[in-house]
PDB file of N, CA and C in Angstrom:
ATOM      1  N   UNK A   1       0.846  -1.166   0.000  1.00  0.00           N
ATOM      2  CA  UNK A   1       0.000   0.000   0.000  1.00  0.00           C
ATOM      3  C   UNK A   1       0.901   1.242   0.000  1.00  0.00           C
ATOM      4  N   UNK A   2       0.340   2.511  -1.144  1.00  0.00           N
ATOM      5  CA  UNK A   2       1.096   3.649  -0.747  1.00  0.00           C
ATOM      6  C   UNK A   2       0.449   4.225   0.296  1.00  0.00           C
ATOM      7  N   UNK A   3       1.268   5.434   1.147  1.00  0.00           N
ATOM      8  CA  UNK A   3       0.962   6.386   2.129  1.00  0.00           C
ATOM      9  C   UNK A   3       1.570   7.252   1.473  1.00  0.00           C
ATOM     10  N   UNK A   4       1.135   8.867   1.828  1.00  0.00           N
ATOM     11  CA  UNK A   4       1.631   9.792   2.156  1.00  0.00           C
ATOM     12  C   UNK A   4       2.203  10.354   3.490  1.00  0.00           C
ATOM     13  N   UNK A   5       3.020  10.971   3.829  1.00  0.00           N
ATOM     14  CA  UNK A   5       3.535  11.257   5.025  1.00  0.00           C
ATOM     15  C   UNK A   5       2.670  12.785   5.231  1.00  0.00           C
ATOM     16  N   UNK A   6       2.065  12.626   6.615  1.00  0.00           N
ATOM     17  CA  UNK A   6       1.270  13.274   6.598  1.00  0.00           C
ATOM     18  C   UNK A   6       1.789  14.200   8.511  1.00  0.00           C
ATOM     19  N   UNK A   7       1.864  15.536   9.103  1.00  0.00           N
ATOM     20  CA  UNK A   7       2.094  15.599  10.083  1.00  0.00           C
ATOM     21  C   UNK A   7       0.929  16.218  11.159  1.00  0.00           C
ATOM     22  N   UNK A   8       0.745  15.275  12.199  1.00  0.00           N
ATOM     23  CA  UNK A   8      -0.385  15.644  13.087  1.00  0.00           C
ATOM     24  C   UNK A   8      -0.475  16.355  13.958  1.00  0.00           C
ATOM     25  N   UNK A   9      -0.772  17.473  13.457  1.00  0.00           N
ATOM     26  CA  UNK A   9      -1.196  19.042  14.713  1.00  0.00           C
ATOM     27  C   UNK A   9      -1.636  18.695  15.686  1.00  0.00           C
ATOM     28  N   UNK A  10      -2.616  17.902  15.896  1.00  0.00           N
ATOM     29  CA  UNK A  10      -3.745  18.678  17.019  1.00  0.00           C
ATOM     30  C   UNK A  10      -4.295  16.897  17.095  1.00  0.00           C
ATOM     31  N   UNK A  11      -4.966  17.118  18.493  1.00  0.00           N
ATOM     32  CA  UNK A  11      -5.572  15.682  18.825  1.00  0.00           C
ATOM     33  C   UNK A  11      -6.776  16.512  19.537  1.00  0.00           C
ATOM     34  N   UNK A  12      -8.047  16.000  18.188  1.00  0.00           N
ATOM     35  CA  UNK A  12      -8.844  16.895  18.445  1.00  0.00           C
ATOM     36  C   UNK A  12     -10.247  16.535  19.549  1.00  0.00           C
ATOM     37  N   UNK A  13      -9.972  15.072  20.132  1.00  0.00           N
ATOM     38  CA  UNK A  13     -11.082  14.709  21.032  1.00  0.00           C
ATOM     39  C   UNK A  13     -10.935  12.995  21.072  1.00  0.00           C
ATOM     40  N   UNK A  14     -11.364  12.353  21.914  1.00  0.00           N
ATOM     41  CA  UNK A  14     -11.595  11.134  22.559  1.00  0.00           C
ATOM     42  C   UNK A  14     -12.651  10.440  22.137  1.00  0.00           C
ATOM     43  N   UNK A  15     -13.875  10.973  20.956  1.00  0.00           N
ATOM     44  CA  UNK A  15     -14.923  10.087  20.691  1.00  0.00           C
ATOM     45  C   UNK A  15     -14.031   9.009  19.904  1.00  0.00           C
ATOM     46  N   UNK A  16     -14.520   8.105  20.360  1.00  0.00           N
ATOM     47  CA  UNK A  16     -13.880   6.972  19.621  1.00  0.00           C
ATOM     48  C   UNK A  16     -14.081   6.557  18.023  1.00  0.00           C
ATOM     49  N   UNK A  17     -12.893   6.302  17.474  1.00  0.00           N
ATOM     50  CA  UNK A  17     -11.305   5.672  17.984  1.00  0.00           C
ATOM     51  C   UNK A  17     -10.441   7.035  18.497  1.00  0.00           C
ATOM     52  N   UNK A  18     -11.058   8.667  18.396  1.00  0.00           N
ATOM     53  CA  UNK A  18     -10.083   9.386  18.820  1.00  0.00           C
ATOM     54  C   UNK A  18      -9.873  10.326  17.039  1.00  0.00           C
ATOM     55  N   UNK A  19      -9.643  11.660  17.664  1.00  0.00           N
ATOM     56  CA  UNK A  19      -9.638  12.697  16.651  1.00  0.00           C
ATOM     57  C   UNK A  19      -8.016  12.729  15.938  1.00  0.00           C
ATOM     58  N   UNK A  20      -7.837  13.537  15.227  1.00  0.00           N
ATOM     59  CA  UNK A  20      -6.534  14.485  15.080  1.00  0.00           C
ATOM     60  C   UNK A  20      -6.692  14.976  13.682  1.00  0.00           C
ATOM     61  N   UNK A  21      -5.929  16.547  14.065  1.00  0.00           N
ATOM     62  CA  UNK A  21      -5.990  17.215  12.447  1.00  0.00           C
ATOM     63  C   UNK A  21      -4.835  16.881  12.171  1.00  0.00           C
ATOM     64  N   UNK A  22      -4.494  16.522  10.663  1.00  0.00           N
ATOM     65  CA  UNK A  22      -3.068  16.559  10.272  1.00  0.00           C
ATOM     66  C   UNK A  22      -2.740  17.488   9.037  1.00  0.00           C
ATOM     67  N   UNK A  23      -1.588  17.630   8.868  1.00  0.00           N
ATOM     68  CA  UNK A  23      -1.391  18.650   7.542  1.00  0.00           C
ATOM     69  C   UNK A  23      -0.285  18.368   6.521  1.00  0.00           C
ATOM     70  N   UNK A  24      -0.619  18.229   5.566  1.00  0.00           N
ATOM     71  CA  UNK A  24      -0.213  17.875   4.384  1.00  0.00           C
ATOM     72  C   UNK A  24       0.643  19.147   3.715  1.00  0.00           C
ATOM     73  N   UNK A  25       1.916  19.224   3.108  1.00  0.00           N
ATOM     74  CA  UNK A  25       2.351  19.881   2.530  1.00  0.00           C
ATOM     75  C   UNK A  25       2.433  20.011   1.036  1.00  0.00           C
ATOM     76  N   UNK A  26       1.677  20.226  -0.032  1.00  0.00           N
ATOM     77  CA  UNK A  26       1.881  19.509  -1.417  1.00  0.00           C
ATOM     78  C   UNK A  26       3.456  20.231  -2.109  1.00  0.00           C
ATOM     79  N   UNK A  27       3.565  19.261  -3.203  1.00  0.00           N
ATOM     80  CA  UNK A  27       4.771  19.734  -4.393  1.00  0.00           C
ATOM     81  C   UNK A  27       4.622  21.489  -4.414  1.00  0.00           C
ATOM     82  N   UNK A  28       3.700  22.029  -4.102  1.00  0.00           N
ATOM     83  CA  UNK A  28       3.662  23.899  -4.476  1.00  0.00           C
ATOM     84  C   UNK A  28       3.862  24.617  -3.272  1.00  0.00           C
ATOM     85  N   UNK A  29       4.038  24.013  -2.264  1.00  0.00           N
ATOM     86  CA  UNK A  29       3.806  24.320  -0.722  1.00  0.00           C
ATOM     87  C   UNK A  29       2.570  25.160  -0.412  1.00  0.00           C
ATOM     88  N   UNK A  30       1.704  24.541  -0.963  1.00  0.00           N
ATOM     89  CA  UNK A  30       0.300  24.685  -0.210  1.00  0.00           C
ATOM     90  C   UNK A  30       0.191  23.791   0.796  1.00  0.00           C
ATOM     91  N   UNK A  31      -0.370  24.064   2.005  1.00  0.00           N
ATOM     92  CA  UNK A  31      -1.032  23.817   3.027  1.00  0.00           C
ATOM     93  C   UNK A  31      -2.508  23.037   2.939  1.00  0.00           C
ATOM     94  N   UNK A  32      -2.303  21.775   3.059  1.00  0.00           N
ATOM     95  CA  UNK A  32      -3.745  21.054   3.471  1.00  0.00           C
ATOM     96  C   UNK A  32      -4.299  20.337   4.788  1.00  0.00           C
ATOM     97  N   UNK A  33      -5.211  20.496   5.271  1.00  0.00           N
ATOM     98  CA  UNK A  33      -5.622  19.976   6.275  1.00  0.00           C
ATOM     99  C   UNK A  33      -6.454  18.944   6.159  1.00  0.00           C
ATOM    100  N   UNK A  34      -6.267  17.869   7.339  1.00  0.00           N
ATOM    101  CA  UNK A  34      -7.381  16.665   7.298  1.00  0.00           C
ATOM    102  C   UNK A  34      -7.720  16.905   8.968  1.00  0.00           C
ATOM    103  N   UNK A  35      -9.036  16.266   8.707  1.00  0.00           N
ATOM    104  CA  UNK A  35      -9.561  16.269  10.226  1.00  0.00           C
ATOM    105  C   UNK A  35      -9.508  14.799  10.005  1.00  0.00           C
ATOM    106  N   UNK A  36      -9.515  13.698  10.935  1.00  0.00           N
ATOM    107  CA  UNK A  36      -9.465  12.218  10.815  1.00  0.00           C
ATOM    108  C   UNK A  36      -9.505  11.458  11.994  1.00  0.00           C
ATOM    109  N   UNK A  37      -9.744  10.324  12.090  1.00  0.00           N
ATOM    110  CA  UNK A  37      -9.843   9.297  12.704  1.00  0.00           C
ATOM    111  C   UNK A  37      -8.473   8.619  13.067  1.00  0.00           C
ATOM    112  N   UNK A  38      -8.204   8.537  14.189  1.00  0.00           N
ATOM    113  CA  UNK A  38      -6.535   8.322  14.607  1.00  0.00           C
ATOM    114  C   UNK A  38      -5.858   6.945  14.183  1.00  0.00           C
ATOM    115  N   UNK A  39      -6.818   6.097  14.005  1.00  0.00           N
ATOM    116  CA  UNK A  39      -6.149   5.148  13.580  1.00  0.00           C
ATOM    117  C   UNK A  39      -5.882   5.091  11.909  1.00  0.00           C
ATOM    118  N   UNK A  40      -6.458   5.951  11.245  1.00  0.00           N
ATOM    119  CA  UNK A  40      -6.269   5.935  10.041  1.00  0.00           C
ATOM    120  C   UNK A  40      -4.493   6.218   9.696  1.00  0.00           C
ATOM    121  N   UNK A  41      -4.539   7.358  10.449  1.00  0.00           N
ATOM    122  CA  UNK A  41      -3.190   8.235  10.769  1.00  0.00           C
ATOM    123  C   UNK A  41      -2.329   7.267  10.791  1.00  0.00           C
ATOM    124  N   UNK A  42      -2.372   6.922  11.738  1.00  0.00           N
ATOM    125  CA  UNK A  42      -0.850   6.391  13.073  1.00  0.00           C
ATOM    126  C   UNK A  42      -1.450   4.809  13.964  1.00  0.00           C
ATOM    127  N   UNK A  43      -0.185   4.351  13.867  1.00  0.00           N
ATOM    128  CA  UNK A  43       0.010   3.035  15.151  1.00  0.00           C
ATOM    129  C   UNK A  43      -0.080   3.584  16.478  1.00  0.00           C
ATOM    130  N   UNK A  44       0.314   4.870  16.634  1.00  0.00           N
ATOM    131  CA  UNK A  44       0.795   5.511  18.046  1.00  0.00           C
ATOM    132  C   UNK A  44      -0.691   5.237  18.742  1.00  0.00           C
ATOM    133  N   UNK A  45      -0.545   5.503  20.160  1.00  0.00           N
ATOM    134  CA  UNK A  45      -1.159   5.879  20.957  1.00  0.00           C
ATOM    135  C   UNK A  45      -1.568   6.979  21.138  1.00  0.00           C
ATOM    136  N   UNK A  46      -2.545   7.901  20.576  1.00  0.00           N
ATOM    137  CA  UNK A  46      -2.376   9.335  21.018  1.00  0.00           C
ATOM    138  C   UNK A  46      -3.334   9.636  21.832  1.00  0.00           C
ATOM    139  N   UNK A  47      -2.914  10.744  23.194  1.00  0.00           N
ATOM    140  CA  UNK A  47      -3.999  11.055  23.386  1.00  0.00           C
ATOM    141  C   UNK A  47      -4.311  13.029  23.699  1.00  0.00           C
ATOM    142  N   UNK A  48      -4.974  13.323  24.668  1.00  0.00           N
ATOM    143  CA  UNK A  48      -4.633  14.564  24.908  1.00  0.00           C
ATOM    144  C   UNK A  48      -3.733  15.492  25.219  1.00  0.00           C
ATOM    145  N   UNK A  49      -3.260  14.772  25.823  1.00  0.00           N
ATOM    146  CA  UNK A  49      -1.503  15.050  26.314  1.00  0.00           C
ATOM    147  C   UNK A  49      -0.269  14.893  25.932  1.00  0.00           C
ATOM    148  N   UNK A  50      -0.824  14.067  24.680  1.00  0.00           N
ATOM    149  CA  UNK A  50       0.844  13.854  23.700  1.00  0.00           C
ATOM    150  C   UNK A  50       1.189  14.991  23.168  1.00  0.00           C
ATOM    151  N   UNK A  51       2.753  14.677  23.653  1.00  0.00           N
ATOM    152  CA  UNK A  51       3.137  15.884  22.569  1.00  0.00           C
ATOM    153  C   UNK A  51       2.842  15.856  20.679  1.00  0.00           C
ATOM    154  N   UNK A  52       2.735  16.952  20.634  1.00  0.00           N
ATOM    155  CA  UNK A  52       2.709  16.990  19.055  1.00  0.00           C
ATOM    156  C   UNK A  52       3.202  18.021  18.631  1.00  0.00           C
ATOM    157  N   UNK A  53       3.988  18.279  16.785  1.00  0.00           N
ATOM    158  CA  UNK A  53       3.244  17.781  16.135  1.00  0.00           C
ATOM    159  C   UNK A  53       3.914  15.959  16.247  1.00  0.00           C
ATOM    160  N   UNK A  54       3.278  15.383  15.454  1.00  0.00           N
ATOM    161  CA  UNK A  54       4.156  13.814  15.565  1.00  0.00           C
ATOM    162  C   UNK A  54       3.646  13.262  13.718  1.00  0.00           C
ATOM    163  N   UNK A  55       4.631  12.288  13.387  1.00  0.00           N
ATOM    164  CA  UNK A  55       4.816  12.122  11.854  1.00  0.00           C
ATOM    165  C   UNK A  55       3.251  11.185  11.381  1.00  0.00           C
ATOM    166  N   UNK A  56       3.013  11.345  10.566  1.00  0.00           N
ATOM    167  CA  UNK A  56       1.387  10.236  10.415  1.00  0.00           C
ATOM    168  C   UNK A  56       1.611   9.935   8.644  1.00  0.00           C
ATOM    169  N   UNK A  57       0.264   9.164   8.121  1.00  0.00           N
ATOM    170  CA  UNK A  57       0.087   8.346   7.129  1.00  0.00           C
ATOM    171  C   UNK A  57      -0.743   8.457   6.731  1.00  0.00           C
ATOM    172  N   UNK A  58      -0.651   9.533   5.094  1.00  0.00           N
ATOM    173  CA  UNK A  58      -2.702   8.879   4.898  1.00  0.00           C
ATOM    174  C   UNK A  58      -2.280   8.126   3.683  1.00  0.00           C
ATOM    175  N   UNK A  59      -3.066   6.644   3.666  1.00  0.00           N
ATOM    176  CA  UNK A  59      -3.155   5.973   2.602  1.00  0.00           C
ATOM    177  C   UNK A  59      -3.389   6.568   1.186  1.00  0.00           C
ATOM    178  N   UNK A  60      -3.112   6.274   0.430  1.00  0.00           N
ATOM    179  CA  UNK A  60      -2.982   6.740  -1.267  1.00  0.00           C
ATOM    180  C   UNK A  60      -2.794   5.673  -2.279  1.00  0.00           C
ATOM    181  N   UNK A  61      -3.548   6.350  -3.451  1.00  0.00           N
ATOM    182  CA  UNK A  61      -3.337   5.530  -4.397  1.00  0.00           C
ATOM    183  C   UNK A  61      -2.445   6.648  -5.588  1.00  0.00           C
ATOM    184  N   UNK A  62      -0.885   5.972  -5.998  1.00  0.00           N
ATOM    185  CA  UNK A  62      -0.297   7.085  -7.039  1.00  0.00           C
ATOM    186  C   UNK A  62      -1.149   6.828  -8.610  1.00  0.00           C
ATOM    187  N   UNK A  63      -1.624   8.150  -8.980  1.00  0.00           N
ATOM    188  CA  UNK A  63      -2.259   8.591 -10.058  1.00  0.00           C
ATOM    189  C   UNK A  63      -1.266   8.516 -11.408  1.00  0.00           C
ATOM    190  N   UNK A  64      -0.411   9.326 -11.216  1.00  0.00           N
ATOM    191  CA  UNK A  64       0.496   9.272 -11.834  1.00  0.00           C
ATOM    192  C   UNK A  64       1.893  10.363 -11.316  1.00  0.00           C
ATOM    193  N   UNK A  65       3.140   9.881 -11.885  1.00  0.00           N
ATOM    194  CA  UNK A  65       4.684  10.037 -11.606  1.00  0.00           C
ATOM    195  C   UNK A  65       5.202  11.525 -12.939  1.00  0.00           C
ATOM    196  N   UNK A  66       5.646  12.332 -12.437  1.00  0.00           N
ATOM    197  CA  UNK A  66       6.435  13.046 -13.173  1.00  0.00           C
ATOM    198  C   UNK A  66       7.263  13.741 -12.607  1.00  0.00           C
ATOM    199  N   UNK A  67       8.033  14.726 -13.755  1.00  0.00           N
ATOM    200  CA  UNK A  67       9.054  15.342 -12.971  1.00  0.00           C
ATOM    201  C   UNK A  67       8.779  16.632 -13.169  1.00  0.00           C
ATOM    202  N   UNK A  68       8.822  17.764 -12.136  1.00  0.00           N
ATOM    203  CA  UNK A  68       8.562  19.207 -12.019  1.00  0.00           C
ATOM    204  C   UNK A  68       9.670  20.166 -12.840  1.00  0.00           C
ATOM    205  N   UNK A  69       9.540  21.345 -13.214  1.00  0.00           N
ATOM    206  CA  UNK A  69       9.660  21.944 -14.078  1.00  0.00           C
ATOM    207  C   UNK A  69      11.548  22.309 -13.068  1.00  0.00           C
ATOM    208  N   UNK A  70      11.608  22.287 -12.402  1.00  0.00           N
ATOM    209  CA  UNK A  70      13.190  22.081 -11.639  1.00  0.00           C
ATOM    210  C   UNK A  70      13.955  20.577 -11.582  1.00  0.00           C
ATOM    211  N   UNK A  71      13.245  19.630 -12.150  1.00  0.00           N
ATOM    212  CA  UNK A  71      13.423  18.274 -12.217  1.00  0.00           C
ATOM    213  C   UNK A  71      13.675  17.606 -10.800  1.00  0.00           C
ATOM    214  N   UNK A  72      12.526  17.814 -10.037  1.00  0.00           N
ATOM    215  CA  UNK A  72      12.427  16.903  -8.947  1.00  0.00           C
ATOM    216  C   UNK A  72      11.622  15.860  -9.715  1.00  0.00           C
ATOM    217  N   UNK A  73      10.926  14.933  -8.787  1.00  0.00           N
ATOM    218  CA  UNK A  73      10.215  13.746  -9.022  1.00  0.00           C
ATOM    219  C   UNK A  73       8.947  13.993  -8.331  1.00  0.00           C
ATOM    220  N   UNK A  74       8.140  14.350  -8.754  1.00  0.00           N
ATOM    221  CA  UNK A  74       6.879  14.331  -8.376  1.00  0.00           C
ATOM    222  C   UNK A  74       5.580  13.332  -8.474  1.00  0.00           C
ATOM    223  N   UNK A  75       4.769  13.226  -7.759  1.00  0.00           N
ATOM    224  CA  UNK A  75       3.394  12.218  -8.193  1.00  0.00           C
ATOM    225  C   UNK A  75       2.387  12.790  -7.535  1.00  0.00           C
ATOM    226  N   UNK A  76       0.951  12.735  -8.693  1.00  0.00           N
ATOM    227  CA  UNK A  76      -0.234  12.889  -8.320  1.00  0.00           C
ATOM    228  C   UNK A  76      -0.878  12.112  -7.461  1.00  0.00           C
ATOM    229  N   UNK A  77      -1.364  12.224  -6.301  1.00  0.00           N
ATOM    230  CA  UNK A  77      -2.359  10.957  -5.701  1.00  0.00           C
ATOM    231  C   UNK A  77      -3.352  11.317  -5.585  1.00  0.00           C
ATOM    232  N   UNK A  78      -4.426   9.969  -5.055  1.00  0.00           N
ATOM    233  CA  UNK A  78      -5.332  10.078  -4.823  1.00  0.00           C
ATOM    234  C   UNK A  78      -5.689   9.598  -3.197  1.00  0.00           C
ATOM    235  N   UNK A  79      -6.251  10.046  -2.240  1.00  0.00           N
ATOM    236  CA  UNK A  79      -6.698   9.531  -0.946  1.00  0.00           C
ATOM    237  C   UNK A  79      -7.970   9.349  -0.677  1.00  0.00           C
ATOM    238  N   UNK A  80      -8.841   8.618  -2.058  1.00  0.00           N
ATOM    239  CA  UNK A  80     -10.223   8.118  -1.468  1.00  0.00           C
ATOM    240  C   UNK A  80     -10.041   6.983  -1.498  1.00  0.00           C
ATOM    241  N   UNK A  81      -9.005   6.668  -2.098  1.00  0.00           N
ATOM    242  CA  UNK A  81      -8.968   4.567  -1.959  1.00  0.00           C
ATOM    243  C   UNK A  81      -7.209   4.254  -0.821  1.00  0.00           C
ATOM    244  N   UNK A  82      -7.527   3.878   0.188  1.00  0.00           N
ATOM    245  CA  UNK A  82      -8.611   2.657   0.427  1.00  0.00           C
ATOM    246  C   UNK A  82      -9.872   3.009   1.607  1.00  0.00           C
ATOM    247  N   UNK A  83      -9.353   4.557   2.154  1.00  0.00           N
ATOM    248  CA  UNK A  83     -10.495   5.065   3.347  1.00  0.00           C
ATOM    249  C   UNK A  83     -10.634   6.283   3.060  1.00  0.00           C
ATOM    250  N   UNK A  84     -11.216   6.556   1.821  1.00  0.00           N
ATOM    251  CA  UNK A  84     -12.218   7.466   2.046  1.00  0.00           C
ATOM    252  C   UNK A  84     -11.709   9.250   2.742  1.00  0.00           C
ATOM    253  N   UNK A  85     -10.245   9.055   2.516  1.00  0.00           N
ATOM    254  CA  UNK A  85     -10.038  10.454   3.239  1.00  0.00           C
ATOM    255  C   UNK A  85      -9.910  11.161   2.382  1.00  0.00           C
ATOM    256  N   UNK A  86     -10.059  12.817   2.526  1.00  0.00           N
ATOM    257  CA  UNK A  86     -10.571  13.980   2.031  1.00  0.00           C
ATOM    258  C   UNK A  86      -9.783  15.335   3.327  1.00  0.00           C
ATOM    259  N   UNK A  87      -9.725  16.346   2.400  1.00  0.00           N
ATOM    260  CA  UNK A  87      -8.790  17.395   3.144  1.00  0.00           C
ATOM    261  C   UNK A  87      -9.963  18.343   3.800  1.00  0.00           C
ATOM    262  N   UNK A  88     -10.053  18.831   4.744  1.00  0.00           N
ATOM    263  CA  UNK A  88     -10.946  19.644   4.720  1.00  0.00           C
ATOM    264  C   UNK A  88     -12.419  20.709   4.230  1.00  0.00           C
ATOM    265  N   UNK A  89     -11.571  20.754   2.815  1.00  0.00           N
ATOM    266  CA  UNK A  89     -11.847  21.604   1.547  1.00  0.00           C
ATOM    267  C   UNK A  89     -12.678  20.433   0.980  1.00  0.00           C
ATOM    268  N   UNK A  90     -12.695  19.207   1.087  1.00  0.00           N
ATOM    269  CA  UNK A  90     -13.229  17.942   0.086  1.00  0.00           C
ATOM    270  C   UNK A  90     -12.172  17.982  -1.109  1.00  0.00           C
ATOM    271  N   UNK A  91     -10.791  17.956  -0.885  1.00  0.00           N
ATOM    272  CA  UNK A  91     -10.069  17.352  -2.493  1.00  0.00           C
ATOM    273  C   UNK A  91      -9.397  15.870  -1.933  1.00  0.00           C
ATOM    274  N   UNK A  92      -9.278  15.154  -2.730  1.00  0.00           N
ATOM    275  CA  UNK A  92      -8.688  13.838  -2.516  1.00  0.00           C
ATOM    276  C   UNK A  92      -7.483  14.154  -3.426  1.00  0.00           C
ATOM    277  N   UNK A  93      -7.172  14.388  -4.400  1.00  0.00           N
ATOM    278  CA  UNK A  93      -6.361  14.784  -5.233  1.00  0.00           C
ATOM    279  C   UNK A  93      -5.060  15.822  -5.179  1.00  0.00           C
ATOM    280  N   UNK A  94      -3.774  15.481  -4.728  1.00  0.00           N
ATOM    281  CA  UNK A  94      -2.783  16.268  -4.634  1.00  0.00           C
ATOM    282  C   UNK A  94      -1.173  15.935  -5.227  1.00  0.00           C
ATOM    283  N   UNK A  95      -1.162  17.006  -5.459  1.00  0.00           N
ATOM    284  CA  UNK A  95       0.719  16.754  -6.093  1.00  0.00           C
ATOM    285  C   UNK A  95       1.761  16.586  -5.344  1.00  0.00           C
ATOM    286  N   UNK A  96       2.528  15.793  -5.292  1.00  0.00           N
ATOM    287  CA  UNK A  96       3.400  15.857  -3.801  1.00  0.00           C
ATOM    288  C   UNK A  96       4.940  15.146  -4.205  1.00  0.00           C
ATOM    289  N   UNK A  97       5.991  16.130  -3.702  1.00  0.00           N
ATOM    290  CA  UNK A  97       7.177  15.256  -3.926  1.00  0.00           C
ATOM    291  C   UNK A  97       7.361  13.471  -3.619  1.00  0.00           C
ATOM    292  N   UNK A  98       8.112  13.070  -4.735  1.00  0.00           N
ATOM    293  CA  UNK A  98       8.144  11.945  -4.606  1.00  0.00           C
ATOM    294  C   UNK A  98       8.953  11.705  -3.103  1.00  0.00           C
ATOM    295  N   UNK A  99       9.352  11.615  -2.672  1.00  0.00           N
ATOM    296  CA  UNK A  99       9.942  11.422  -1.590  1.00  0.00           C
ATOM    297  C   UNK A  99       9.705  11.913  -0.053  1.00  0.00           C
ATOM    298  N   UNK A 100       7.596  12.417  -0.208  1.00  0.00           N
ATOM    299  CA  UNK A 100       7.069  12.327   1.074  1.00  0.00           C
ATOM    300  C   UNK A 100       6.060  10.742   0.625  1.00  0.00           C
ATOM    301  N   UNK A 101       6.175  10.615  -0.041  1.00  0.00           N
ATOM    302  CA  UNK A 101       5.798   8.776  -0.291  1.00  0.00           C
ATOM    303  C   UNK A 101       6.317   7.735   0.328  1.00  0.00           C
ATOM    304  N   UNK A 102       5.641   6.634   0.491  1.00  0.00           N
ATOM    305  CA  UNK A 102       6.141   5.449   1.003  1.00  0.00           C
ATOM    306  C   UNK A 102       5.308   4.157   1.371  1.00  0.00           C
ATOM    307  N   UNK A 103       5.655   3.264   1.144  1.00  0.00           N
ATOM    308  CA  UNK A 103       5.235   1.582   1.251  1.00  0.00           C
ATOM    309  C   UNK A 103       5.032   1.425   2.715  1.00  0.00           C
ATOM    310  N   UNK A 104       4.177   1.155   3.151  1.00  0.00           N
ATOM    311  CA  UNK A 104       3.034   0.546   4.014  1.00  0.00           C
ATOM    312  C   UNK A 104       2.435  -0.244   4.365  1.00  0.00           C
ATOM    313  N   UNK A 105       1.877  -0.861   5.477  1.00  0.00           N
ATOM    314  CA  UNK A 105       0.946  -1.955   5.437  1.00  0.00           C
ATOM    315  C   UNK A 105       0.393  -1.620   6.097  1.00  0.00           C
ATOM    316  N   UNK A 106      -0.087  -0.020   6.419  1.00  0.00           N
ATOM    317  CA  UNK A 106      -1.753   0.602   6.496  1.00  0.00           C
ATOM    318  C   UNK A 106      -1.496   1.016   8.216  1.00  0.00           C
ATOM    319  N   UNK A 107      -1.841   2.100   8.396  1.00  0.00           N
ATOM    320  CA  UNK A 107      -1.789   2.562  10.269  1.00  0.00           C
ATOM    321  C   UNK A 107      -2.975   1.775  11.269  1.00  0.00           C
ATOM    322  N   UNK A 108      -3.601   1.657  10.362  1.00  0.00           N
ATOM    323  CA  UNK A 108      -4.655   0.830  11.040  1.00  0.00           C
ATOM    324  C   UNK A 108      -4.861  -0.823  10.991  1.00  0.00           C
TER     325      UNK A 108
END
């Protein structure tokens, strides 16, 4: 499975399984936010009192691979397959250096 590397601000409440916002940096350095379900995120334990921020995972599927106009390595993803996550705004769809990517076998 791909992930994106994703970093978690805020642990936003205890209804179960447990909150947290995380934030996404894309290939343009825009700023995205997810509100989410903690186990989607992370193995960790989190709770109110953890420190943060701390490193997280949102699952992805790569769309497609290219290289940016400075010749990094870039890829399009997608984060509605395999759970359904979405940024705040509702985009599933973002550009992101190849090398906040990575192989997985899912936080949850």
């Amino acid at each position: 499975m791909q992930g994106v590397n994703v970093l978690i601000a805020k642990y936003l409440g205890d209804d179960q399984p447990g909150w947290v916002e995380c934030n996404l940096t894309d290939a343009q350095g825009r700023a995205w936010r997810f509100v989410e379900k903690l186990p989607i995120v992370t193995r960790d334990s989190l709770n109110a009192s953890s420190a943060l921020p701390q490193p997280g995972v949102i699952a992805c599927e790569i769309v497609s691979n290219s290289v940016d106009v400075a010749g990094h390595a870039i890829a399009e993803i997608d984060t509605t397959r395999p759970w359904g996550v979405e940024s705040t705004e509702g985009v599933t769809r973002f550009v992101v250096r190849a090398e906040q990517l990575m192989n997985f076998e899912g936080a949850a």
